[in-house]
C-alpha atoms as a PDB file:
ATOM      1  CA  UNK A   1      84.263 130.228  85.933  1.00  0.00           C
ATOM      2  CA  UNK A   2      86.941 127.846  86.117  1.00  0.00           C
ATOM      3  CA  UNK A   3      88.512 126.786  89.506  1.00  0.00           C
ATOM      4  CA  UNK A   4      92.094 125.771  90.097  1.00  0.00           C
ATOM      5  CA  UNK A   5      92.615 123.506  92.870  1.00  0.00           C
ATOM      6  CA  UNK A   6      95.976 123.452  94.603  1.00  0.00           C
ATOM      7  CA  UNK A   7      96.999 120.176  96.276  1.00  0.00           C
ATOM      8  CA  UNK A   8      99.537 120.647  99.454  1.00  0.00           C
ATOM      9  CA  UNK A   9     101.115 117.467 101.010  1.00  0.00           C
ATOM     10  CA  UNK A  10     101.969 118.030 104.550  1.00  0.00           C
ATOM     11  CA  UNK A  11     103.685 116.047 107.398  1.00  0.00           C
ATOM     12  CA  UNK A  12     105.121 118.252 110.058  1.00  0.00           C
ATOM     13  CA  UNK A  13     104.869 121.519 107.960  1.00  0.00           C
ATOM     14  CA  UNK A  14     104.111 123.751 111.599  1.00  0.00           C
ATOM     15  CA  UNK A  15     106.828 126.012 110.768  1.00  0.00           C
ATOM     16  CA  UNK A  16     105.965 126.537 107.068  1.00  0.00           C
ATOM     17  CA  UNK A  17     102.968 126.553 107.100  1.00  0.00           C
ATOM     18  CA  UNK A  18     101.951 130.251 107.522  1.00  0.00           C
ATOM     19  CA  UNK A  19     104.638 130.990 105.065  1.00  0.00           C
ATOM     20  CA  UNK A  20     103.175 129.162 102.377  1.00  0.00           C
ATOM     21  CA  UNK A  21      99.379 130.256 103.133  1.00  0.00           C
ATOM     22  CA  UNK A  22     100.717 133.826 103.243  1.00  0.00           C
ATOM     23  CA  UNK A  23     102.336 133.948  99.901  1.00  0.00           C
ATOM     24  CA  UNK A  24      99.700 131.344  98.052  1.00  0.00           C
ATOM     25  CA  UNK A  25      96.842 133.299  99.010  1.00  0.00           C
ATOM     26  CA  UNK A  26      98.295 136.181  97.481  1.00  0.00           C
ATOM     27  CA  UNK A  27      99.132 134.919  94.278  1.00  0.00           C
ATOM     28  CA  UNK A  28      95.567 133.419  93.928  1.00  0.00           C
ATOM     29  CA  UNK A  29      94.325 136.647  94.883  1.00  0.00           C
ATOM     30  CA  UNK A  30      96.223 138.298  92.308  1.00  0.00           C
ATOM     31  CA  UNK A  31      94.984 135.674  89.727  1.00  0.00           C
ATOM     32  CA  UNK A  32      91.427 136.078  90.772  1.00  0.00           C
ATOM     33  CA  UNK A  33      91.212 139.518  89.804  1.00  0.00           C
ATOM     34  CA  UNK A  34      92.946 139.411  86.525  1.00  0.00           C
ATOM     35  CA  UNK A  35      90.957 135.929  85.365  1.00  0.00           C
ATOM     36  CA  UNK A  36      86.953 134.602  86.014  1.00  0.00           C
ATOM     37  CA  UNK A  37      89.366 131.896  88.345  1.00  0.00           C
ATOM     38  CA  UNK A  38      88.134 130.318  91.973  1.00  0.00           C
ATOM     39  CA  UNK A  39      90.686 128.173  93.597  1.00  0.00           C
ATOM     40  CA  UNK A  40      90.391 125.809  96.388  1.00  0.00           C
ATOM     41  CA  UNK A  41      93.577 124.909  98.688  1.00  0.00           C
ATOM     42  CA  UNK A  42      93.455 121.399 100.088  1.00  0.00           C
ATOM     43  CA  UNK A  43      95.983 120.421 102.489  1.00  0.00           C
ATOM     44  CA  UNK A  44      96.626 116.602 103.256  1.00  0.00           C
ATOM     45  CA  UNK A  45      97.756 116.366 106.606  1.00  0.00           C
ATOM     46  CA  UNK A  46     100.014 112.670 106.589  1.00  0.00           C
ATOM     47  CA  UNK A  47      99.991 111.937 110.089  1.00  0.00           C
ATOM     48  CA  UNK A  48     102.039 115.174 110.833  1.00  0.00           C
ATOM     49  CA  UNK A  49     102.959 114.783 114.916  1.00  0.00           C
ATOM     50  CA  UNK A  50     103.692 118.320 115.525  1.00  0.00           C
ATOM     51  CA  UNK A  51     100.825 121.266 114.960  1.00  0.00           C
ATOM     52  CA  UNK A  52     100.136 120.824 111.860  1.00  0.00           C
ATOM     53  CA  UNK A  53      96.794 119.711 111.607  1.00  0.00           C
ATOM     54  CA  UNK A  54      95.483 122.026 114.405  1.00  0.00           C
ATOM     55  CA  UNK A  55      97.036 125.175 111.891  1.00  0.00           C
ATOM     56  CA  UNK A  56      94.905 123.999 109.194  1.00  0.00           C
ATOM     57  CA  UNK A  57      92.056 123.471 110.776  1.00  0.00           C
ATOM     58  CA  UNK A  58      92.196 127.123 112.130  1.00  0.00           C
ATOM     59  CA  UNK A  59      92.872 128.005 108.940  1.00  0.00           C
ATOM     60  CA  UNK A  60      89.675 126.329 107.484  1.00  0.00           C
ATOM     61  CA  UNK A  61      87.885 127.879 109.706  1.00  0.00           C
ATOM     62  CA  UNK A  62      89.348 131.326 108.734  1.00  0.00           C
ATOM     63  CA  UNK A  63      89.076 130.753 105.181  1.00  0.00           C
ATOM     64  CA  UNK A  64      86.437 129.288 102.919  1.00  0.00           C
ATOM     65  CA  UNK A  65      89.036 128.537 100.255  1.00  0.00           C
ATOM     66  CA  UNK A  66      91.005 126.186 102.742  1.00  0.00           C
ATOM     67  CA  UNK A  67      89.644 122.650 103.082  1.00  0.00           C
ATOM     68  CA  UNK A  68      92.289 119.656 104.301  1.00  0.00           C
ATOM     69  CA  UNK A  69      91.947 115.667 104.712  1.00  0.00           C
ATOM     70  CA  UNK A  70      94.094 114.086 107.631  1.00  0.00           C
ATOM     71  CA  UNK A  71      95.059 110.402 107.758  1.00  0.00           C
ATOM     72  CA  UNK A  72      95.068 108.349 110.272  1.00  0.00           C
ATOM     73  CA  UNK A  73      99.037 108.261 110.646  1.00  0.00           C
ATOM     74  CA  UNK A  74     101.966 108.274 107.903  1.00  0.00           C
ATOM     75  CA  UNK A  75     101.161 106.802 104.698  1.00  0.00           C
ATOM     76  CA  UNK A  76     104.016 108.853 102.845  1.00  0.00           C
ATOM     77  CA  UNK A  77     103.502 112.096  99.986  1.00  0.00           C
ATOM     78  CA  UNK A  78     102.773 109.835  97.035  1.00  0.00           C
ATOM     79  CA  UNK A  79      99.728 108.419  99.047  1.00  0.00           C
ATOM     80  CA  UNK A  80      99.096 112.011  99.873  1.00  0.00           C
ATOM     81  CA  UNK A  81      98.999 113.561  96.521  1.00  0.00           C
ATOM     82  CA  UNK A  82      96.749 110.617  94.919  1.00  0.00           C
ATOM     83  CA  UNK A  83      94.124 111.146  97.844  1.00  0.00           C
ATOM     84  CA  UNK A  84      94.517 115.251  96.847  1.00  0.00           C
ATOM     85  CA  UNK A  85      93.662 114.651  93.156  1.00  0.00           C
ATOM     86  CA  UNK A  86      91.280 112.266  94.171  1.00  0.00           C
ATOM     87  CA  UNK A  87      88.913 115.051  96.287  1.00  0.00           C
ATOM     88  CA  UNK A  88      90.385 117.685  94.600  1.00  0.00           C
ATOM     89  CA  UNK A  89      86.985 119.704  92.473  1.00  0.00           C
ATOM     90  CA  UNK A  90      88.364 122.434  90.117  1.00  0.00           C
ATOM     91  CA  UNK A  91      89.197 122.214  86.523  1.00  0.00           C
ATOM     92  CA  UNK A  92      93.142 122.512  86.882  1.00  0.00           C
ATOM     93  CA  UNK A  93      94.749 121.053  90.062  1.00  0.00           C
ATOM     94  CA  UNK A  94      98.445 121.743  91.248  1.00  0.00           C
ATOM     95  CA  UNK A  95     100.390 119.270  93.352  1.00  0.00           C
ATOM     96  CA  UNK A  96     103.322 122.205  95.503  1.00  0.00           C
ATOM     97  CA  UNK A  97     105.309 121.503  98.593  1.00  0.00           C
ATOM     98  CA  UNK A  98     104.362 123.914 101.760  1.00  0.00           C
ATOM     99  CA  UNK A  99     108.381 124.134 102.096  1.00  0.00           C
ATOM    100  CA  UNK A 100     108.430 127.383  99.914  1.00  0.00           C
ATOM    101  CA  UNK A 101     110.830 125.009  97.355  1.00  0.00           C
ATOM    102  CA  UNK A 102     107.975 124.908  94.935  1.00  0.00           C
ATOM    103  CA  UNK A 103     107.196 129.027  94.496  1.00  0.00           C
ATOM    104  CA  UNK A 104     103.533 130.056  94.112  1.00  0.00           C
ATOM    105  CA  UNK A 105     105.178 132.518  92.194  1.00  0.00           C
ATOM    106  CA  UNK A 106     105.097 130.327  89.192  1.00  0.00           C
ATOM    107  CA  UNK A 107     101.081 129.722  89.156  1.00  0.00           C
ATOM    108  CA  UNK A 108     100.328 132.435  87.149  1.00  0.00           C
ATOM    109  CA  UNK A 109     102.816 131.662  84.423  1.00  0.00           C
ATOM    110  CA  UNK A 110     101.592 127.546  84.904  1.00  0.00           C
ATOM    111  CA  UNK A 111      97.470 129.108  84.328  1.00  0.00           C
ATOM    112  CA  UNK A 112      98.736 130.884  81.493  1.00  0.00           C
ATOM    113  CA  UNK A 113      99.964 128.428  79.247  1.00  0.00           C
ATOM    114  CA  UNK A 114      97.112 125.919  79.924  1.00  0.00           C
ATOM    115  CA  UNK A 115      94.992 128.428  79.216  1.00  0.00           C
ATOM    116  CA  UNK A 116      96.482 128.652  76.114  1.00  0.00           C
ATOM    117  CA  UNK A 117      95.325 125.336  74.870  1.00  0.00           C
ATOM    118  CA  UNK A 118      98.915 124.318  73.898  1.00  0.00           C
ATOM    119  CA  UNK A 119      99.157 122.124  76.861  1.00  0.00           C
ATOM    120  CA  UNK A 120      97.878 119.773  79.297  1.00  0.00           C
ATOM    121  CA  UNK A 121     100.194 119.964  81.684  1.00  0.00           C
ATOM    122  CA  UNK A 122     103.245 122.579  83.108  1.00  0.00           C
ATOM    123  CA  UNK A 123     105.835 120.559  85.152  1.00  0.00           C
ATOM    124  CA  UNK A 124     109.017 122.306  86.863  1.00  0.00           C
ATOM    125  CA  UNK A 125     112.678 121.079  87.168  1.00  0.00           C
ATOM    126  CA  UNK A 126     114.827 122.360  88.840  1.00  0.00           C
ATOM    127  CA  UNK A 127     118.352 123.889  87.144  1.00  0.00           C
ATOM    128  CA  UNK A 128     120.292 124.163  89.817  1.00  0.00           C
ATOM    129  CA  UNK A 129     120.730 122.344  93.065  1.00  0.00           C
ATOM    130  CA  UNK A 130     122.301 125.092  95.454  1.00  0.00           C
ATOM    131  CA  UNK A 131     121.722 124.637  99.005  1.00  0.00           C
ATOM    132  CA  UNK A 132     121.947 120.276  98.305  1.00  0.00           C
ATOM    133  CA  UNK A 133     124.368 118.215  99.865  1.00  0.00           C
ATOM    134  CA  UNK A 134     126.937 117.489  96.780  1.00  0.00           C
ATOM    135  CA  UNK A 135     126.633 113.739  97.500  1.00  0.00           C
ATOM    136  CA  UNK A 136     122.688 113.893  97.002  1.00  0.00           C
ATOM    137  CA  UNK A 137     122.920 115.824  93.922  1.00  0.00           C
ATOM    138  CA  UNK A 138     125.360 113.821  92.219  1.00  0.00           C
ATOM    139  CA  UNK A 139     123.554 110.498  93.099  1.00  0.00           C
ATOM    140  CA  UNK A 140     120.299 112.310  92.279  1.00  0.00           C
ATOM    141  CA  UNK A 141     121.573 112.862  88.348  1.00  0.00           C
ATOM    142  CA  UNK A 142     122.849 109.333  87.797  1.00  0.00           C
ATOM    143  CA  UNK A 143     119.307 107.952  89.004  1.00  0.00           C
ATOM    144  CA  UNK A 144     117.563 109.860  86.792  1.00  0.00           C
ATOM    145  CA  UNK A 145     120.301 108.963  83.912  1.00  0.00           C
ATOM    146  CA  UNK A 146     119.676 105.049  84.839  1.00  0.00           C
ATOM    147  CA  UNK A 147     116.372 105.944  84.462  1.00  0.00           C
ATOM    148  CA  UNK A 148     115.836 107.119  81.393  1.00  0.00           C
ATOM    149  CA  UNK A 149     118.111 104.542  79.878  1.00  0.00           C
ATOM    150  CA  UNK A 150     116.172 101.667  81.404  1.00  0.00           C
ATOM    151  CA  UNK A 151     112.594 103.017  81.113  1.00  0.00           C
ATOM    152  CA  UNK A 152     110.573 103.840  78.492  1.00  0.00           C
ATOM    153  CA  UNK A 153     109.016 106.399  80.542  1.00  0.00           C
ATOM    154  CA  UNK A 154     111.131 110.073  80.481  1.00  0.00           C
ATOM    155  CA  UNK A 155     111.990 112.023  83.464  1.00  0.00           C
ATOM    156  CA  UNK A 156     113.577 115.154  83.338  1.00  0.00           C
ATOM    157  CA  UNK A 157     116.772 115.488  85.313  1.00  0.00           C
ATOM    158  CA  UNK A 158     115.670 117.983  88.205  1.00  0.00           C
ATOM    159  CA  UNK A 159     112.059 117.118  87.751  1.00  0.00           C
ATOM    160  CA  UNK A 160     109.806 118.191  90.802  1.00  0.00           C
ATOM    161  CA  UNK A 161     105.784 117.132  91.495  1.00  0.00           C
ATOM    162  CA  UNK A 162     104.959 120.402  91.555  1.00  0.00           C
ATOM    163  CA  UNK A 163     103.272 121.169  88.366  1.00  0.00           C
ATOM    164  CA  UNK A 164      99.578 122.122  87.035  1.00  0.00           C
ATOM    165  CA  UNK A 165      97.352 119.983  85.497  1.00  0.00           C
ATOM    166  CA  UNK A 166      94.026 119.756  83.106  1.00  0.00           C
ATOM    167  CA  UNK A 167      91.235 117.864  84.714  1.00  0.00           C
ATOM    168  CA  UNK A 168      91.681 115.161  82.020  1.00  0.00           C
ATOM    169  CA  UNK A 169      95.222 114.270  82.933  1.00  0.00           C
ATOM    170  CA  UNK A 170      94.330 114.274  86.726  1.00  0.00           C
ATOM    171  CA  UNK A 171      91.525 111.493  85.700  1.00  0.00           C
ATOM    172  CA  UNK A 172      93.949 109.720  83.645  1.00  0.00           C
ATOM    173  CA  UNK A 173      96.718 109.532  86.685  1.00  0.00           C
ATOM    174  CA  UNK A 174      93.573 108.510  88.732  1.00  0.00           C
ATOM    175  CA  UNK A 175      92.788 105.469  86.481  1.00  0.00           C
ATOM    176  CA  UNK A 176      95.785 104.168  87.735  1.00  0.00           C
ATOM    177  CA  UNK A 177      95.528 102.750  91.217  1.00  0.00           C
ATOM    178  CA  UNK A 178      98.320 100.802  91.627  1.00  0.00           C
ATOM    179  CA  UNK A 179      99.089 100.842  95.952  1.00  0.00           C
ATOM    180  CA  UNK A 180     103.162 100.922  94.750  1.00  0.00           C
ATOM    181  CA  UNK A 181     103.254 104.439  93.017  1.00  0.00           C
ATOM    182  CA  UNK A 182     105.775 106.772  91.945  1.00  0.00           C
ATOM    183  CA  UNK A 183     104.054 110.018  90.550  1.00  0.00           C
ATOM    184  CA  UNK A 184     106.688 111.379  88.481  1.00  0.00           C
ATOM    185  CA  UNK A 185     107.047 107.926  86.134  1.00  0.00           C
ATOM    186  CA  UNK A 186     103.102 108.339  86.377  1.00  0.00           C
ATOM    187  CA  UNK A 187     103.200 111.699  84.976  1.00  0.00           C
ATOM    188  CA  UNK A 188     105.397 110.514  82.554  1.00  0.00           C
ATOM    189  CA  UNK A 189     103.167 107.157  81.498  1.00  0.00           C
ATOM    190  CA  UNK A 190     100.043 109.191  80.594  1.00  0.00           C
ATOM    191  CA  UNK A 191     101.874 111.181  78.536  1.00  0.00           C
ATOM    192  CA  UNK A 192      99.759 114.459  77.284  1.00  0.00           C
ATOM    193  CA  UNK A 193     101.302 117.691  76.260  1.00  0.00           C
ATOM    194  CA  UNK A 194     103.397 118.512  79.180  1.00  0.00           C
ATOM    195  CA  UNK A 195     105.879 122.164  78.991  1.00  0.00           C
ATOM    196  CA  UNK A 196     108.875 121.902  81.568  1.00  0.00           C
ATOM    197  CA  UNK A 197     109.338 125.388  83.393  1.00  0.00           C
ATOM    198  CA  UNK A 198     113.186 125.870  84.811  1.00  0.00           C
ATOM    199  CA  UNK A 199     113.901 127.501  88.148  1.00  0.00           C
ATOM    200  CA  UNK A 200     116.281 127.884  90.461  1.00  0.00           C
ATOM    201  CA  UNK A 201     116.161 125.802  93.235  1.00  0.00           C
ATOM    202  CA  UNK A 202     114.922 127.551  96.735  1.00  0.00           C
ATOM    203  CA  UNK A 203     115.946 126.581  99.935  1.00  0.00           C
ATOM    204  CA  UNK A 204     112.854 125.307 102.789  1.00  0.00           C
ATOM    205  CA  UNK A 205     111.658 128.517 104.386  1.00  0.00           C
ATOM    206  CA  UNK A 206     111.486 126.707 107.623  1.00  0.00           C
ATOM    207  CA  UNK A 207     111.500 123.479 109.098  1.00  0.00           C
ATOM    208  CA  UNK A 208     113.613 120.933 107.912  1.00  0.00           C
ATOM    209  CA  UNK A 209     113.903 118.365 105.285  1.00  0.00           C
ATOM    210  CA  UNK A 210     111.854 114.804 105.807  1.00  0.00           C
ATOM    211  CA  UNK A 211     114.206 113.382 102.783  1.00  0.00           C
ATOM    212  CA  UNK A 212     117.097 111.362 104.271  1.00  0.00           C
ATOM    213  CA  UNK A 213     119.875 109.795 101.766  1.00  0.00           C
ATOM    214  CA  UNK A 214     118.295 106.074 102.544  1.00  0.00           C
ATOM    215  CA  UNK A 215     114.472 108.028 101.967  1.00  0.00           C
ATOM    216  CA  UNK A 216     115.885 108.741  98.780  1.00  0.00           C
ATOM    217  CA  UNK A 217     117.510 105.459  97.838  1.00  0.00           C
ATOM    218  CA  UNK A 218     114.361 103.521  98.896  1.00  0.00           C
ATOM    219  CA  UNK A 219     112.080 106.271  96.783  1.00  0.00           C
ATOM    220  CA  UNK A 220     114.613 106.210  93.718  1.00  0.00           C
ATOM    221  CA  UNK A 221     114.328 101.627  94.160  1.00  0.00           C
ATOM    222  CA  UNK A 222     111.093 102.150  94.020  1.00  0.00           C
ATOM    223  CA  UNK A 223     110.517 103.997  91.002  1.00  0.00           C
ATOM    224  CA  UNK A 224     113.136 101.075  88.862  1.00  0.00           C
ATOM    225  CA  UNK A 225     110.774  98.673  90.074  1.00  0.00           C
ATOM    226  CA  UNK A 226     107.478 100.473  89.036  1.00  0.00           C
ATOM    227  CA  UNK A 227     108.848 101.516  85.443  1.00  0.00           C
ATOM    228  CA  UNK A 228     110.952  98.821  84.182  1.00  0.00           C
ATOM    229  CA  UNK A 229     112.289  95.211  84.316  1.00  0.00           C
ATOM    230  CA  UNK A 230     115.708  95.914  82.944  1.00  0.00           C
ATOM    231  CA  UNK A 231     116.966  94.865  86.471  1.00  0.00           C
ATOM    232  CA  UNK A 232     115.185  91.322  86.014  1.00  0.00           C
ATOM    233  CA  UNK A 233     116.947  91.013  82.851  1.00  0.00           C
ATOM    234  CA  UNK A 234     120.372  91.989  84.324  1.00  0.00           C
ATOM    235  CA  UNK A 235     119.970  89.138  86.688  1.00  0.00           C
ATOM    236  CA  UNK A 236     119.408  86.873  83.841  1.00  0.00           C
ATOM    237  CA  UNK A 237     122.250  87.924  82.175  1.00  0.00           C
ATOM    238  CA  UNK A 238     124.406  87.854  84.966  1.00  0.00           C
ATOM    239  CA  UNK A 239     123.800  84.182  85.061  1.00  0.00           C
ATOM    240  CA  UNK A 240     124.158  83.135  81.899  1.00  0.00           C
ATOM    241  CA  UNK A 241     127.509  84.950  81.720  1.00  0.00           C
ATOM    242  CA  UNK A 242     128.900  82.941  84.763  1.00  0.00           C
ATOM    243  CA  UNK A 243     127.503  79.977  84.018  1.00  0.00           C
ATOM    244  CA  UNK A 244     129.740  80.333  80.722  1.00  0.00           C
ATOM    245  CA  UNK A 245     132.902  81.849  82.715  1.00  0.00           C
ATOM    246  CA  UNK A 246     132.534  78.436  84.624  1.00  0.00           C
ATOM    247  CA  UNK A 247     132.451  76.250  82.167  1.00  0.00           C
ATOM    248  CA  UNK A 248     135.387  77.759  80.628  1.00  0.00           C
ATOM    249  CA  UNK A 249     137.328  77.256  83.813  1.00  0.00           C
ATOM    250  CA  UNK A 250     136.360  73.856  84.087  1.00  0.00           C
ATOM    251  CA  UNK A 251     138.171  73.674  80.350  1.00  0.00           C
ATOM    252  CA  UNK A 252     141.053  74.963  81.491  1.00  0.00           C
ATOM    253  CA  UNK A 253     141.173  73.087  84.785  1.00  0.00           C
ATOM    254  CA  UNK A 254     140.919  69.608  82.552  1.00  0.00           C
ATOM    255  CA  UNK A 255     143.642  71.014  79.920  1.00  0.00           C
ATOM    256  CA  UNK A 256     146.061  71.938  82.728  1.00  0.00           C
ATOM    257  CA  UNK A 257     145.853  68.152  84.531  1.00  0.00           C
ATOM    258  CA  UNK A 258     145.581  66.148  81.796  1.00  0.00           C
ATOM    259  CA  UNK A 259     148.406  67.752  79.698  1.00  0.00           C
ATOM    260  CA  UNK A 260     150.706  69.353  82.017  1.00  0.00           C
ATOM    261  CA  UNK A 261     150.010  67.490  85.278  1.00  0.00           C
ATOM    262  CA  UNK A 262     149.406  70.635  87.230  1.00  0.00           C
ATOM    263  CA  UNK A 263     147.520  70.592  90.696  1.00  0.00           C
ATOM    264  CA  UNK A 264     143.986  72.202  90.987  1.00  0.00           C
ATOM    265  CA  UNK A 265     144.263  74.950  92.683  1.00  0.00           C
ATOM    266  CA  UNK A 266     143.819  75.254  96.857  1.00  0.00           C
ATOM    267  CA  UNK A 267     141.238  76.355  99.349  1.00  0.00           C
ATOM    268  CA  UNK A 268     141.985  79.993  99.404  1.00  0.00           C
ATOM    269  CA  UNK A 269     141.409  80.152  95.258  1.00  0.00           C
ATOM    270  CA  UNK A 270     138.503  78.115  96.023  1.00  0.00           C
ATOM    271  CA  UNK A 271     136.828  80.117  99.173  1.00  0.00           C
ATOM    272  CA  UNK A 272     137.591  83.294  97.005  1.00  0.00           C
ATOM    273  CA  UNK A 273     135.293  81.945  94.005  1.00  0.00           C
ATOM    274  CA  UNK A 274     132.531  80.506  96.351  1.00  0.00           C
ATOM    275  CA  UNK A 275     132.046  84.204  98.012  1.00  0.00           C
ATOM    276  CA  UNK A 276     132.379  85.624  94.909  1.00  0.00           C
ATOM    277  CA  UNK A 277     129.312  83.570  93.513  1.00  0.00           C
ATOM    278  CA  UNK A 278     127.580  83.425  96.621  1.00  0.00           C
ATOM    279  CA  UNK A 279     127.566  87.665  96.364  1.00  0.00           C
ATOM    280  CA  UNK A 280     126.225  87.565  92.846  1.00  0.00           C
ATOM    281  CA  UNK A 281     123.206  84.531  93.516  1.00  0.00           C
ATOM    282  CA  UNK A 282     121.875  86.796  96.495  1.00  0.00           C
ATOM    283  CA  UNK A 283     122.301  90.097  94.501  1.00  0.00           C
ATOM    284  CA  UNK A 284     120.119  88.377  91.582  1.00  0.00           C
ATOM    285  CA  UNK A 285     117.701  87.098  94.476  1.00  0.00           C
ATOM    286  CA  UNK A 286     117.472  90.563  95.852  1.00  0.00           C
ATOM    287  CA  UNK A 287     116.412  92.119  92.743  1.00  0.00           C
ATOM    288  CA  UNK A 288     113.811  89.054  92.248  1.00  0.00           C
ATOM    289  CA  UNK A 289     112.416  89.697  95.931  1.00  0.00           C
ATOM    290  CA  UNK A 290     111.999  93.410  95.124  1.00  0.00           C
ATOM    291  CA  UNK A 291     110.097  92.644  92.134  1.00  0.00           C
ATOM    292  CA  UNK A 292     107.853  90.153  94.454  1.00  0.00           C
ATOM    293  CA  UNK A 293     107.062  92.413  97.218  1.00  0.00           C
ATOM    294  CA  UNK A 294     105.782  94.609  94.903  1.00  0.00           C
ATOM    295  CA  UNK A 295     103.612  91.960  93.410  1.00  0.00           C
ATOM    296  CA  UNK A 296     102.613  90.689  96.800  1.00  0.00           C
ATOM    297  CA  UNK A 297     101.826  93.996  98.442  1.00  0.00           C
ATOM    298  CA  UNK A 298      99.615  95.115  95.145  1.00  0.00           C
ATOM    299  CA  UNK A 299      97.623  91.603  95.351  1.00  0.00           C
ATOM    300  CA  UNK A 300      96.973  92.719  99.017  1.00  0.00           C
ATOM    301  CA  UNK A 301      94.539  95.124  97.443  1.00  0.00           C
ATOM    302  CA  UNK A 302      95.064  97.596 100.591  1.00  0.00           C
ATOM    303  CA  UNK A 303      93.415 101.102 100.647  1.00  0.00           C
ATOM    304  CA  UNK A 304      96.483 103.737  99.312  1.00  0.00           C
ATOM    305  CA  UNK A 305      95.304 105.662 102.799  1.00  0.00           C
ATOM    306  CA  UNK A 306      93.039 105.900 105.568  1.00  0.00           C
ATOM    307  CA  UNK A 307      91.190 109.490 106.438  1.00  0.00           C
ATOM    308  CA  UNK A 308      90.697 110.426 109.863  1.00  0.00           C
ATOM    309  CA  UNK A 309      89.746 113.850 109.442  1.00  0.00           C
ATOM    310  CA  UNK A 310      88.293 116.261 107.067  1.00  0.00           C
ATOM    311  CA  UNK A 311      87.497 119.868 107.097  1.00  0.00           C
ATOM    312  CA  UNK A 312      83.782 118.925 106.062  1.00  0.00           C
ATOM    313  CA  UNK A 313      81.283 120.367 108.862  1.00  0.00           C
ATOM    314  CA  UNK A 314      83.884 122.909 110.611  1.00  0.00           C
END
């Protein structure tokens, strides 16, 4: 009998919550009775401050098929979904949302075409981005545009982590501990057979969103840092290019006295150039300290997260 594990991040999912159990119970359900399937739902509380973790430990008590880990406090969904697939037990694990925006819906269709041997892996995307702040969505399509350009690792526009995977991919995402992760270029890296199913994109059930605009822009920083260097080689050529407009300047700055007499120019011209320099030095520094505090934090060697709590004995 094969088991399906599905892997739930949570922080401050209270309101969801019985949503998501209601409907994902039911499709498993459903599943179990047309397949030999078992399926285990494990919840990762991250240091949710509302009642989230007292809801799942109710509902572990309720239900055999419910197990959950809680950290100690925040240590964000990426942490959250590497410590799922890292307990998780069946032979296919899912990573969903508890929002409702991944539908459970989909499972069965996911099951089906791993089943089929065709594929290691279903991913979604979304199509559509009703319901999303127009500034979001239109910054969300250039990163993933400036993404694929500059990486050699693919990520569908719309891409979410919800998806279904084979026991071998999960091990192959585990063999990769680095403490600076960004799951979707890791599901890309491994590589395997992966199908992309489309949907429309659903709106939270409850609740609301934990992903602010600078959330995103730290997340989307993140992932350029972890899947290419393009941006280190940008600041190269950034310098190489003024250190060439400069010396041409200097050219015509000798031509201009020498032949025609001409003043150098004043302290405005000269103010206006220094800024302008200044700007660009600490822009290439900045993208040299993002690339060491990456370094420096790996080297650190610190766990990904800290459990406080498991369901284990309830």
């Amino acid at each position: 009998m094969k088991t399906i594990s599905v892997i739930v991040p949570c922080y401050n999912e209270e309101k969801a919550l019985p949503f998501f159990l209601q409907e994902v119970r039911s499709v498993l359900e459903r599943m179990m009775e047309d397949e030999e399937l078992a399926y285990e739902l494990l919840f990762i509380n991250d240091g949710s401050t509302d009642g989230t973790l007292q809801l799942l430990r109710d509902a572990a008590r309720q239900d055999n098929h419910v197990q959950y880990l809680s950290f100690s406090r925040n240590f964000g969904k990426e942490a959250a979904m590497y410590a799922g697939l890292q307990h998780c037990k069946g032979d296919y694990a899912a990573v969903m949302d508890a929002d409702m925006q991944d539908p459970p819906s989909l499972l069965p269709e996911m099951y089906a075409a791993l089943r089929s041997g065709e594929y290691d892996s279903v991913a979604t995307r979304r199509v559509s981005r009703d319901g999303e702040p127009p500034v979001r969505s239109f910054f969300a399509r250039r990163f993933y545009r400036l993404m694929n350009r500059i990486s050699d690792t693919r990520i569908e526009d719309g891409a979410r982590d919800f998806r279904l995977m084979t026991r071998q991919m999960v091990d192959a995402i585990l063999s990769m501990t680095e403490y600076n992760r960004f799951s979707k270029g890791i599901f890309g890296w491994v590589g395997f057979r992966t199908k992309w199913l489309p949907y429309e994109n659903v709106e939270r059930v409850a609740g609301q969103t934990k992903w602010s605009f600078w959330k995103l822009f730290l997340y989307s920083i993140e992932g350029i840092t972890a899947f290419s260097t393009v941006p280190l080689a940008f600041a190269s050529v950034i310098g190489v290019l003024f250190c060439l407009i400069a010396f041409l300047f200097i050219c015509v700055v000798l031509v201009k006295t020498l032949l025609y007499g001409d003043p150098v120019g004043g302290w405005p011209s000269m103010m206006c150039v220094i800024l302008f320099l200044g700007g660009i030095q600490l822009f290439c520094i900045g993208i040299l300290g993002q690339y060491l505090a990456k370094t420096y934090l790996e080297t650190k060697r610190r766990p990904i997260y800290i459990v406080q709590e498991t369901s284990e004995g309830l």
